[in-house]
C-alpha atoms as a PDB file:
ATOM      1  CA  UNK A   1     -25.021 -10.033  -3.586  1.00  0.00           C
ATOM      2  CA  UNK A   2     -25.616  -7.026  -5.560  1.00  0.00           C
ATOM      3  CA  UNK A   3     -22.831  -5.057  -6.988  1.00  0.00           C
ATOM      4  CA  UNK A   4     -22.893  -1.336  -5.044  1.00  0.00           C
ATOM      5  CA  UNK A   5     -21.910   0.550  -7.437  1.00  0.00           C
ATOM      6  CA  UNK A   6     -25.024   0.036  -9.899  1.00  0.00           C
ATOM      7  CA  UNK A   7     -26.901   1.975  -7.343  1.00  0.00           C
ATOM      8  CA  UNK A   8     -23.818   5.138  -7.605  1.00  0.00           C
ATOM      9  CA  UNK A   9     -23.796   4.496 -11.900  1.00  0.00           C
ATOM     10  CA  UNK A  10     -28.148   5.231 -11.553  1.00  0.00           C
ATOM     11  CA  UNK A  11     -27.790   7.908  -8.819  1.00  0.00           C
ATOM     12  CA  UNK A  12     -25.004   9.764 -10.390  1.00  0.00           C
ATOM     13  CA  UNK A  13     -26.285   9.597 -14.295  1.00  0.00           C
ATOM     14  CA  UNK A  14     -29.867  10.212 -12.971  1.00  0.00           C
ATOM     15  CA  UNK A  15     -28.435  13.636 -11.617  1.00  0.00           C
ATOM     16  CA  UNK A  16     -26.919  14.496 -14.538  1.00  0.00           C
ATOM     17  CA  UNK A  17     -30.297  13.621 -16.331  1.00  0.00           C
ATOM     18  CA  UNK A  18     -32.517  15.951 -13.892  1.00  0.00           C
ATOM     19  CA  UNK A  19     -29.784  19.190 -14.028  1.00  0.00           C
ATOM     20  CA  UNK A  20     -30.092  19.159 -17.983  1.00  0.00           C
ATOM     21  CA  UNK A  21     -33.763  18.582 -18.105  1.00  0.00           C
ATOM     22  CA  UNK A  22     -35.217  21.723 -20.014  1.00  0.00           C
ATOM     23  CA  UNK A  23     -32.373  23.912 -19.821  1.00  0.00           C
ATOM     24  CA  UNK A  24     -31.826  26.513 -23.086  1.00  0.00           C
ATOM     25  CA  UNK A  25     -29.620  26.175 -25.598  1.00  0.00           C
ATOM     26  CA  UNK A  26     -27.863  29.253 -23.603  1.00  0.00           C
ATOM     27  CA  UNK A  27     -27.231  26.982 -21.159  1.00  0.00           C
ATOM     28  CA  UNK A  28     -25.917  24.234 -22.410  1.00  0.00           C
ATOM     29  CA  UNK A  29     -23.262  26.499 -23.600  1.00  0.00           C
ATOM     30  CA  UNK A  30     -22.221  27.843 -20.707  1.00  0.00           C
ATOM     31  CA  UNK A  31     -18.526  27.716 -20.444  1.00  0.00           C
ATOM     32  CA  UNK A  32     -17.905  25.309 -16.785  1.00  0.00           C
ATOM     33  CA  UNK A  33     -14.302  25.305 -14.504  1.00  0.00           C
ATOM     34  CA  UNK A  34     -13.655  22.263 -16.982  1.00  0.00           C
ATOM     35  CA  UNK A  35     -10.702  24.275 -19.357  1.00  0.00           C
ATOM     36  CA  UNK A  36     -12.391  24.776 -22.541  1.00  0.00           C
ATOM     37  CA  UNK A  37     -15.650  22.659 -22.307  1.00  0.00           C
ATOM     38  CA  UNK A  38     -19.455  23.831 -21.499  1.00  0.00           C
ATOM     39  CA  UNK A  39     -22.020  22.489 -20.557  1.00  0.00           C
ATOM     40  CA  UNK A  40     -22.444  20.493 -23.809  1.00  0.00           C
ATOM     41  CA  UNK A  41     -19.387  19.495 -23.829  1.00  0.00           C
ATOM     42  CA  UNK A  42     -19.354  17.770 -20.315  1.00  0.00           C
ATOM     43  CA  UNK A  43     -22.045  15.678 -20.994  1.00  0.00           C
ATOM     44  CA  UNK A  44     -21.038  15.549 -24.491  1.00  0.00           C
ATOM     45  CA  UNK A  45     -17.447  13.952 -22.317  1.00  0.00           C
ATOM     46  CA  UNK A  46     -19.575  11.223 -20.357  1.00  0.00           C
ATOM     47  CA  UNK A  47     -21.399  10.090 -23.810  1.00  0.00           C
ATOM     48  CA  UNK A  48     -18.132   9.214 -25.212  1.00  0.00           C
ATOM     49  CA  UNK A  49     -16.593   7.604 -22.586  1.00  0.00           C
ATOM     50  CA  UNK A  50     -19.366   5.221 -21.960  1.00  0.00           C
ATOM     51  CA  UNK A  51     -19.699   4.876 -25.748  1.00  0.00           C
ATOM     52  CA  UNK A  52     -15.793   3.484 -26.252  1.00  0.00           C
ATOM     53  CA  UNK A  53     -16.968   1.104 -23.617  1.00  0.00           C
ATOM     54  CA  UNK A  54     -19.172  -0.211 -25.838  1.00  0.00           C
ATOM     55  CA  UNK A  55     -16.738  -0.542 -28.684  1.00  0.00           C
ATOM     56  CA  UNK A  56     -18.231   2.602 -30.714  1.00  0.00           C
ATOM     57  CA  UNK A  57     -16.371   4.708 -32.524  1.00  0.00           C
ATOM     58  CA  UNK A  58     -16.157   8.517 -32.514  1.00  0.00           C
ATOM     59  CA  UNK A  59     -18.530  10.777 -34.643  1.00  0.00           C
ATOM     60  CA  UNK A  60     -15.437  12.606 -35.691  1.00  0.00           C
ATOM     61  CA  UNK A  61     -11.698  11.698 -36.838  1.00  0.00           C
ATOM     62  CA  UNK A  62      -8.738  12.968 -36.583  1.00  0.00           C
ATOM     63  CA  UNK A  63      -6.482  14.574 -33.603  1.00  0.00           C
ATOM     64  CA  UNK A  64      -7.811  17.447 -32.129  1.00  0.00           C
ATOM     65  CA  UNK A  65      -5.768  20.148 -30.107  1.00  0.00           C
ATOM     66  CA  UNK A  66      -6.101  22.363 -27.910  1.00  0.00           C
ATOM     67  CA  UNK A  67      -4.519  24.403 -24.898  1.00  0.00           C
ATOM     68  CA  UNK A  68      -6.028  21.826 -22.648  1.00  0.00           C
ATOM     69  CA  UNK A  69      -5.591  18.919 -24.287  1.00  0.00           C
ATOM     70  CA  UNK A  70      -1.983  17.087 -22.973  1.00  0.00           C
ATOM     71  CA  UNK A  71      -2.060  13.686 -23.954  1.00  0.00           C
ATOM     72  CA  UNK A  72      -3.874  10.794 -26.206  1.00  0.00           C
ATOM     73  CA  UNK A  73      -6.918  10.437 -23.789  1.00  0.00           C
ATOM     74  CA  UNK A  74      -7.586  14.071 -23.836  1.00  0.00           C
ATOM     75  CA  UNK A  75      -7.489  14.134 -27.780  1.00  0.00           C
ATOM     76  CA  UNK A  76      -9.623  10.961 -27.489  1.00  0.00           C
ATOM     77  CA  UNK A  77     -11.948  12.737 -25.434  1.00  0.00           C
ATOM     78  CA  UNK A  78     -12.270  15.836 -27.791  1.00  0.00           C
ATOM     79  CA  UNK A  79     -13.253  13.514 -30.746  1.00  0.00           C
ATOM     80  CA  UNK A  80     -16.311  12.634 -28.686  1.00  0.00           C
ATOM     81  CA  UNK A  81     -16.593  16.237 -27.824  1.00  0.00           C
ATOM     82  CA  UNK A  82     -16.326  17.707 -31.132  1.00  0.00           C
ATOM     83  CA  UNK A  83     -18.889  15.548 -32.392  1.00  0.00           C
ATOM     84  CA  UNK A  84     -21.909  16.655 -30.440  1.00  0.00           C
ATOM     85  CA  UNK A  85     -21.200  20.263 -30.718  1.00  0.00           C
ATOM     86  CA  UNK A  86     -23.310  21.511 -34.001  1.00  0.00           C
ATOM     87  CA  UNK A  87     -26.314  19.148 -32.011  1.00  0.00           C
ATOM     88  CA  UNK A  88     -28.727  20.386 -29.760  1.00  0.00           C
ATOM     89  CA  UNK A  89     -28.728  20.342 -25.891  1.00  0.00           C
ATOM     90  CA  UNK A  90     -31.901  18.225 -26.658  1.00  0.00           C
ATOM     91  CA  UNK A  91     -30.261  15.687 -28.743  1.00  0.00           C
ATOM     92  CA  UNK A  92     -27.263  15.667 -26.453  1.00  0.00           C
ATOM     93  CA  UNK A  93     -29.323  14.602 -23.436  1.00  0.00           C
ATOM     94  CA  UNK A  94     -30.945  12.196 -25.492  1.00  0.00           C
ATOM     95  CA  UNK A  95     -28.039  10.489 -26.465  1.00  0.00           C
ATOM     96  CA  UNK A  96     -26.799  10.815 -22.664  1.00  0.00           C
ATOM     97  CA  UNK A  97     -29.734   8.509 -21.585  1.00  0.00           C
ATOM     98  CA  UNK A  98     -29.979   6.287 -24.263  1.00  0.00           C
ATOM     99  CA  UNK A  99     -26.137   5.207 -23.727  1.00  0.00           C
ATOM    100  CA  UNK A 100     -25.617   4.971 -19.775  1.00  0.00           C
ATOM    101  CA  UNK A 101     -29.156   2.797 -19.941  1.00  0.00           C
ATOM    102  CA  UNK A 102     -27.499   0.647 -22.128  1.00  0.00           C
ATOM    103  CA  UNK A 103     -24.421   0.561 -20.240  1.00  0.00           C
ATOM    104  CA  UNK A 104     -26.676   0.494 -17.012  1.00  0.00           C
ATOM    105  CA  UNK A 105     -28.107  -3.024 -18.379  1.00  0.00           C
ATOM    106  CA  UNK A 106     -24.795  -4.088 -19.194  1.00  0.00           C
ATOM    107  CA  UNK A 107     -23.011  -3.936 -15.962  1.00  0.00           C
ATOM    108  CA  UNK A 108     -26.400  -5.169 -14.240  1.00  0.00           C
ATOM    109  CA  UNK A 109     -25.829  -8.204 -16.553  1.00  0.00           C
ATOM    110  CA  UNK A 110     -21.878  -8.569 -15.011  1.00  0.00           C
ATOM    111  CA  UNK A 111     -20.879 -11.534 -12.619  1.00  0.00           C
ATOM    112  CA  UNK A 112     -19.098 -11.141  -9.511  1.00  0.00           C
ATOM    113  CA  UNK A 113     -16.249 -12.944 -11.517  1.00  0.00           C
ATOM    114  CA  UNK A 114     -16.172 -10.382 -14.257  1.00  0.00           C
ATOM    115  CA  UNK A 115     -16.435  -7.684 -11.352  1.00  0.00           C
ATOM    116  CA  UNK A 116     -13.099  -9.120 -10.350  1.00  0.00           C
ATOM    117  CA  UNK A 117     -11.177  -9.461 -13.374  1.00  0.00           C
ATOM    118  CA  UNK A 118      -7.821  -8.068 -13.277  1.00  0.00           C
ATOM    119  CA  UNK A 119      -7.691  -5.920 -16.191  1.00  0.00           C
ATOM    120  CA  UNK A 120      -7.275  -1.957 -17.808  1.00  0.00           C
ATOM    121  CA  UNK A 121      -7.865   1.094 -15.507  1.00  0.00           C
ATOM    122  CA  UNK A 122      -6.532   4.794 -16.211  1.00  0.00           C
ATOM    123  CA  UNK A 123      -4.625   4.291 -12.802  1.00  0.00           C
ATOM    124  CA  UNK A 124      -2.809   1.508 -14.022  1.00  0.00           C
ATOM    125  CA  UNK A 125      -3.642  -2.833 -13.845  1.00  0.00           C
ATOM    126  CA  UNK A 126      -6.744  -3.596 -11.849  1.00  0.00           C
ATOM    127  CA  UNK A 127      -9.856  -5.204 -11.242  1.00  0.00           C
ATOM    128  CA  UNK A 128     -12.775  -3.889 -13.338  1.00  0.00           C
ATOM    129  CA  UNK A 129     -14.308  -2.741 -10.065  1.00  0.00           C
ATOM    130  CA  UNK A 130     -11.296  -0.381 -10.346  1.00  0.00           C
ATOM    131  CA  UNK A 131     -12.404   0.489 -13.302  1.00  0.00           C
ATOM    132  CA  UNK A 132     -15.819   1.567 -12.454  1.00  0.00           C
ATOM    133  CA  UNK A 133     -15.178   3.478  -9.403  1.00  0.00           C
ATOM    134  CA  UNK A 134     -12.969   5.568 -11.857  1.00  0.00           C
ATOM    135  CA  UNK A 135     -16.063   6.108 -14.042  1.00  0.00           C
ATOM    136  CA  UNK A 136     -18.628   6.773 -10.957  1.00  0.00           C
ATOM    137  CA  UNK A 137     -16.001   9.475  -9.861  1.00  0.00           C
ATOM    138  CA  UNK A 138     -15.706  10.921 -13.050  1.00  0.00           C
ATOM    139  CA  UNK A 139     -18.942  11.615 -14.046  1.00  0.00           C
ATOM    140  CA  UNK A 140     -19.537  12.639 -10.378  1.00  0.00           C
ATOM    141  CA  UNK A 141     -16.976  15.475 -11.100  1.00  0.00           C
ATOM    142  CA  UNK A 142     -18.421  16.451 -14.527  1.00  0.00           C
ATOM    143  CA  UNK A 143     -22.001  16.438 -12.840  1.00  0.00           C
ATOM    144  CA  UNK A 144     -20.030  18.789 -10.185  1.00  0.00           C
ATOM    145  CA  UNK A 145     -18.796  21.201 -13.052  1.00  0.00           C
ATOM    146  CA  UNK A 146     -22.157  21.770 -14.621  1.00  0.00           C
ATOM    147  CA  UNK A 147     -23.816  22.221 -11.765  1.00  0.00           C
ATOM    148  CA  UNK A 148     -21.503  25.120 -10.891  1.00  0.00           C
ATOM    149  CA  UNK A 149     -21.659  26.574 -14.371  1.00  0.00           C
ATOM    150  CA  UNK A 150     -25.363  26.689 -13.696  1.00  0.00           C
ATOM    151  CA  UNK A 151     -25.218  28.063 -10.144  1.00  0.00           C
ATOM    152  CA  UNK A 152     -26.474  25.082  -8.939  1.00  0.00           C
ATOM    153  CA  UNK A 153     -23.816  23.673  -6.332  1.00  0.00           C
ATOM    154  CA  UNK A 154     -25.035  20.599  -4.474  1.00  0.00           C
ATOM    155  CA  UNK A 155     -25.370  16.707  -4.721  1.00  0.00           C
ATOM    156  CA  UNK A 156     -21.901  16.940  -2.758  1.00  0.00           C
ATOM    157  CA  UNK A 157     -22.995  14.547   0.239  1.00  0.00           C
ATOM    158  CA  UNK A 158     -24.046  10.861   0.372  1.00  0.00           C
ATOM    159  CA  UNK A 159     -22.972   7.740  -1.394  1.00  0.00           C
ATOM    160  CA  UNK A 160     -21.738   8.853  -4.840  1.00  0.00           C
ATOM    161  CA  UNK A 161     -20.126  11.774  -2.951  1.00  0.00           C
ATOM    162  CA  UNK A 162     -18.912   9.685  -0.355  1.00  0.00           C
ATOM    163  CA  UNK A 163     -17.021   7.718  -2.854  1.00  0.00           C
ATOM    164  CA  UNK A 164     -15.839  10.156  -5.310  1.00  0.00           C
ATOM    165  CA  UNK A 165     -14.135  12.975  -2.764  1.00  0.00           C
ATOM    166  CA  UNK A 166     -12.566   9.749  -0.807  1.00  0.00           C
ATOM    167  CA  UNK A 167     -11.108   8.610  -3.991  1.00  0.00           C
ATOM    168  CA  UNK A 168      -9.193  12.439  -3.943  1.00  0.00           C
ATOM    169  CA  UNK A 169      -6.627  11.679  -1.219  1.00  0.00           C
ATOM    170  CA  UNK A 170      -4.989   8.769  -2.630  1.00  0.00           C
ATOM    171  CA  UNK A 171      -4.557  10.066  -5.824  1.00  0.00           C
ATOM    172  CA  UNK A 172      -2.297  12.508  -5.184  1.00  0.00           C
ATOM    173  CA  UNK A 173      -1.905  14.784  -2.181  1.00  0.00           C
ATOM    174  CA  UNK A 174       1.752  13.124  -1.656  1.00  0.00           C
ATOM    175  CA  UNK A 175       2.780  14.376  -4.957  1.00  0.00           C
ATOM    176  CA  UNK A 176       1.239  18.232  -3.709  1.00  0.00           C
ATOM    177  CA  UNK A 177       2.981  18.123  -0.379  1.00  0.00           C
ATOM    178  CA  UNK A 178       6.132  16.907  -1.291  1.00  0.00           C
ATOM    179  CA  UNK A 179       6.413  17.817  -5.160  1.00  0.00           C
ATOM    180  CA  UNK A 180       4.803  20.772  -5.721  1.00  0.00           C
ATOM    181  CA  UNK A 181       4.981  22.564  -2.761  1.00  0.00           C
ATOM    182  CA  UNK A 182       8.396  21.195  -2.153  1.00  0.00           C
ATOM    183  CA  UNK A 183       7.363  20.445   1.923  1.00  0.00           C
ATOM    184  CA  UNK A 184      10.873  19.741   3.823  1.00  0.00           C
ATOM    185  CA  UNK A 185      11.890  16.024   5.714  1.00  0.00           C
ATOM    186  CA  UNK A 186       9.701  16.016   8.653  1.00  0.00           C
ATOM    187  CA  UNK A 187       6.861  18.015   7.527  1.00  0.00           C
ATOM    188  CA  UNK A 188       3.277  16.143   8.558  1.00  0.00           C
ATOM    189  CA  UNK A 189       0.447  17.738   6.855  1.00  0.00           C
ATOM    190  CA  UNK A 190      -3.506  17.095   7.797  1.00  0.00           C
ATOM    191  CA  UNK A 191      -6.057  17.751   5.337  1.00  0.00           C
ATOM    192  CA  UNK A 192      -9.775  18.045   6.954  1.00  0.00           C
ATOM    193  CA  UNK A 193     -12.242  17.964   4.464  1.00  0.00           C
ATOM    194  CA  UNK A 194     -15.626  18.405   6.351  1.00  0.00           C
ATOM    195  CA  UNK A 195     -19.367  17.280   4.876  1.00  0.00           C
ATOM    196  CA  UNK A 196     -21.558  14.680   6.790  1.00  0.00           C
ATOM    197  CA  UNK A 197     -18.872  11.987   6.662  1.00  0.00           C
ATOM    198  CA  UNK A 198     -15.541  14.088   7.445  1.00  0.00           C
ATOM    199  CA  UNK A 199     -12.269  12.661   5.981  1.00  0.00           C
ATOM    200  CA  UNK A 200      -8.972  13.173   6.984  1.00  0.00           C
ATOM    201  CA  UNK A 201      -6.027  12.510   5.052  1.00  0.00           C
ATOM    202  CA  UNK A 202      -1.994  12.937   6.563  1.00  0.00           C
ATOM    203  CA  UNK A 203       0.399  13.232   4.294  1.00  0.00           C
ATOM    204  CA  UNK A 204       4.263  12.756   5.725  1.00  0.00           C
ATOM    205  CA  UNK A 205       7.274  13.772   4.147  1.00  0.00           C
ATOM    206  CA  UNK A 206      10.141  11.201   5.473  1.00  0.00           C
ATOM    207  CA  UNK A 207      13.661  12.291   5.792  1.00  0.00           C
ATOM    208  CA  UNK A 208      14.348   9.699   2.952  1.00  0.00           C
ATOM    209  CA  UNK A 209      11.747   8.654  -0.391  1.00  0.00           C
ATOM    210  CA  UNK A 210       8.384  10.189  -1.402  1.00  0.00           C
ATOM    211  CA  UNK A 211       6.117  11.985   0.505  1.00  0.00           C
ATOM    212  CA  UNK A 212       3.029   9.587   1.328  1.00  0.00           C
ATOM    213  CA  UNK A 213      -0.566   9.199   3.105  1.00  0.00           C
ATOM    214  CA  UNK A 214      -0.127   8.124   6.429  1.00  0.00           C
ATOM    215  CA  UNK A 215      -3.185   5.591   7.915  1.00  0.00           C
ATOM    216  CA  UNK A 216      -4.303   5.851  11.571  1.00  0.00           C
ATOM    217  CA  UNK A 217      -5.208   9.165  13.356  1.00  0.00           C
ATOM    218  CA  UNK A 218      -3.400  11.966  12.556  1.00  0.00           C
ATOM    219  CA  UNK A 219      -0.764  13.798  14.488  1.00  0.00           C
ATOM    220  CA  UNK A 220      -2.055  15.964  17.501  1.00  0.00           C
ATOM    221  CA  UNK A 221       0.681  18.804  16.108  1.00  0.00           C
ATOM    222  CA  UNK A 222       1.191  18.521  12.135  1.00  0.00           C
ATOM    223  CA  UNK A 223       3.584  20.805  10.554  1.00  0.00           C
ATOM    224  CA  UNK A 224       0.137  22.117   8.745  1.00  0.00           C
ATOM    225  CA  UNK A 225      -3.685  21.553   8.690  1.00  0.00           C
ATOM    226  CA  UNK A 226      -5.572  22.800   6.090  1.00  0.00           C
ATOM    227  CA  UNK A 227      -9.102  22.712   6.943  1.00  0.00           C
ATOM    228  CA  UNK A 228     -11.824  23.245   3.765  1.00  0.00           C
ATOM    229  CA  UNK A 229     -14.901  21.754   2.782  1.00  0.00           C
ATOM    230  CA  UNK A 230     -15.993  19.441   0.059  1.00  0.00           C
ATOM    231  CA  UNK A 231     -17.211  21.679  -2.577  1.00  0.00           C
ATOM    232  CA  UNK A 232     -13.989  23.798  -1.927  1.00  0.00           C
ATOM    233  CA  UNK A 233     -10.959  20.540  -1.429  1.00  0.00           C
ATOM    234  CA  UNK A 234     -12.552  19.166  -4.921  1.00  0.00           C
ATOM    235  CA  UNK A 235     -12.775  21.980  -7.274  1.00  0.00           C
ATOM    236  CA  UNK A 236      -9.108  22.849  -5.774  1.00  0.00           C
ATOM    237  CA  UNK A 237      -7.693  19.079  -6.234  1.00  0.00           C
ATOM    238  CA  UNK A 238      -9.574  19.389  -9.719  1.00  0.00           C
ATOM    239  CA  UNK A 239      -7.700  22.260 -10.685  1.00  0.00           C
ATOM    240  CA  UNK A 240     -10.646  24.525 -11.119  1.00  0.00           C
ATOM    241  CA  UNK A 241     -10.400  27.006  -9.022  1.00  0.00           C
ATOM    242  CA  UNK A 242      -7.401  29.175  -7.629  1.00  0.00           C
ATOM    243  CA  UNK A 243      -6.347  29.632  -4.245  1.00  0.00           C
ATOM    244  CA  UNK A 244      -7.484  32.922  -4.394  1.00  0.00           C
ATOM    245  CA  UNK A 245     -10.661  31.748  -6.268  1.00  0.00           C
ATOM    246  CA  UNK A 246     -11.164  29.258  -3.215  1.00  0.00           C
ATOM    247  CA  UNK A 247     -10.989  31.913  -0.504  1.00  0.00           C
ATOM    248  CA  UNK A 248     -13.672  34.242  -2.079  1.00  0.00           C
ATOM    249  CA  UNK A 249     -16.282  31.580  -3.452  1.00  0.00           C
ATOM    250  CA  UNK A 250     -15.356  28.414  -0.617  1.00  0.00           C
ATOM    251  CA  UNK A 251     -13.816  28.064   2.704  1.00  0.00           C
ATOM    252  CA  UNK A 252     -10.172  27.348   3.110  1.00  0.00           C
ATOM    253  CA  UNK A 253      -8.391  27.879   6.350  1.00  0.00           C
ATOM    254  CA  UNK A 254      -4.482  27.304   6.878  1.00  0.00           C
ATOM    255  CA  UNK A 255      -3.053  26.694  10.646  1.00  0.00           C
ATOM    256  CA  UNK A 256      -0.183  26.192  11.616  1.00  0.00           C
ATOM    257  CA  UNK A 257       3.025  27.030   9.054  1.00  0.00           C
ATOM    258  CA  UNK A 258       0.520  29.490   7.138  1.00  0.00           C
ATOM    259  CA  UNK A 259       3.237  29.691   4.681  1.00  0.00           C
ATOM    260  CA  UNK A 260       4.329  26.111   4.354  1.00  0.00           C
ATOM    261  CA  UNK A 261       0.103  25.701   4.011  1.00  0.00           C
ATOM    262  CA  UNK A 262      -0.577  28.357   1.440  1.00  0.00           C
ATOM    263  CA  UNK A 263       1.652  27.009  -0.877  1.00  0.00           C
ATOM    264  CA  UNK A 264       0.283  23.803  -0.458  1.00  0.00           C
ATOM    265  CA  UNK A 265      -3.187  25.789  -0.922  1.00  0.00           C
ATOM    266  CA  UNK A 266      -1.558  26.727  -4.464  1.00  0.00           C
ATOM    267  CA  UNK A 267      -0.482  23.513  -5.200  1.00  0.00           C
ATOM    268  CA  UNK A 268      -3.557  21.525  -4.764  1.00  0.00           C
ATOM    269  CA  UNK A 269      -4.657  21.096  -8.691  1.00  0.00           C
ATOM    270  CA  UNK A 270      -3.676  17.880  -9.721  1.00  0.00           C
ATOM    271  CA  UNK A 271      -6.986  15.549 -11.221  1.00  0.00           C
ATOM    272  CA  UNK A 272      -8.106  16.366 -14.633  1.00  0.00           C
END
């Protein structure tokens, strides 16, 4: 049986591959919704990560700060960064494709046992399948932030979509609806996040513990619903855009306790 997600790793890198073909060097700088990366910078991101993969070290040393970098991954990630900035976009796609065709060939060359292994992911012990979907969804949502920088929005429905904005739910809209928006015991809150395969996600806030995703079909009279589509439910979860930013450039609509449901709007940002 053939591992799925080789199929997402080509479709998602061969985006990134066709949105940077020929673009200026204007262009590749082009600040993106990613705080303080461009264009270069994203793909300069993906290099990296598949490069420490491979066991390579960074082009530069050193820590590196910045306002948006909070912890050792993020200064990990600027070393990466850092060191394809004086290079040209040219170079910099170069490099893109020689490294995730290596790392293509590599995971092609994985058994179902290695697949399995219990192991490292960022969202804690797992199986390196784990691992992978973490990568697939994390390019997916650096593809998403250059395409916006170049007024390009798309590639937001089918398999690599499918996977990456169903990944969103689990990750963290308990912490939103009872943490950051502070929701009260007994709230029920339905997300609706519409696209060719809709998902919904309930999150319930219990008179005791955390809040947390509920499974089955949602309530026929949550507290809130907060209906949006995919474009617009991942650059809020991703923390680039504003509420406000959401309601001019997407489509966010609140029913129910509008208040309750705004803040909850405001609250949204919490994937990196």
């Amino acid at each position: 049986m053939t591992e799925p997600l080789l199929d997402l790793f080509a479709e998602v890198w061969s985006d990134v591959a066709d949105l940077t073909d020929g673009l200026t060097e204007a262009q590749w700088d082009l600040a993106t919704d990613c705080p303080g990366w461009t264009v270069r910078d994203n793909v300069a991101h993906m290099i990296g990560t598949e490069s420490m993969l491979f066991g390579e070290a960074a082009p530069v040393a050193g820590a590196i700060d910045g306002p948006h970098v909070r912890n050792d991954i993020g200064r990990a990630n600027e070393q990466w960064v850092a060191g394809y900035r004086d290079r040209s976009g040219a170079e910099v796609r170069a490099a893109f494709l020689d490294v995730t065709g290596r790392r293509l060939e590599a995971l092609r060359g994985l058994s179902a046992e290695e697949w399995d292994r219990e192991g490292f992911t960022p969202e804690g012990p797992g199986p390196y399948r784990k691992f992978m979907e973490i990568r697939v969804f994390d390019c997916w949502f650096h593809d998403q932030d250059i395409r916006e920088a170049l007024g390009r929005p798309g590639f937001l429905e089918g398999p690599v979509a499918d996977l990456s904005v169903g990944r969103i739910p689990a990750g963290g809209l308990g912490f939103v609806v009872g943490k950051k928006a502070a929701a009260p015991p007994g709230t029920t809150v339905v997300f609706v996040i519409e696209g060719a395969a809709p998902i919904t996600a309930t999150v319930e806030v219990p008179p005791e513990g955390r809040a947390r995703l509920l499974e089955g079909a949602p309530p026929a009279d949550p507290t809130v619903r907060i209906v949006t589509d995919r474009r617009t439910f991942t650059r809020l979860t991703g923390g680039r855009w504003s509420a406000e930013r959401a309601r001019s450039e997407g489509r966010v609509a609140v029913e129910g306790d509008t208040d309750l449901g705004e803040r909850i709007v405001a609250s949204m940002g919490y994937t990196i």
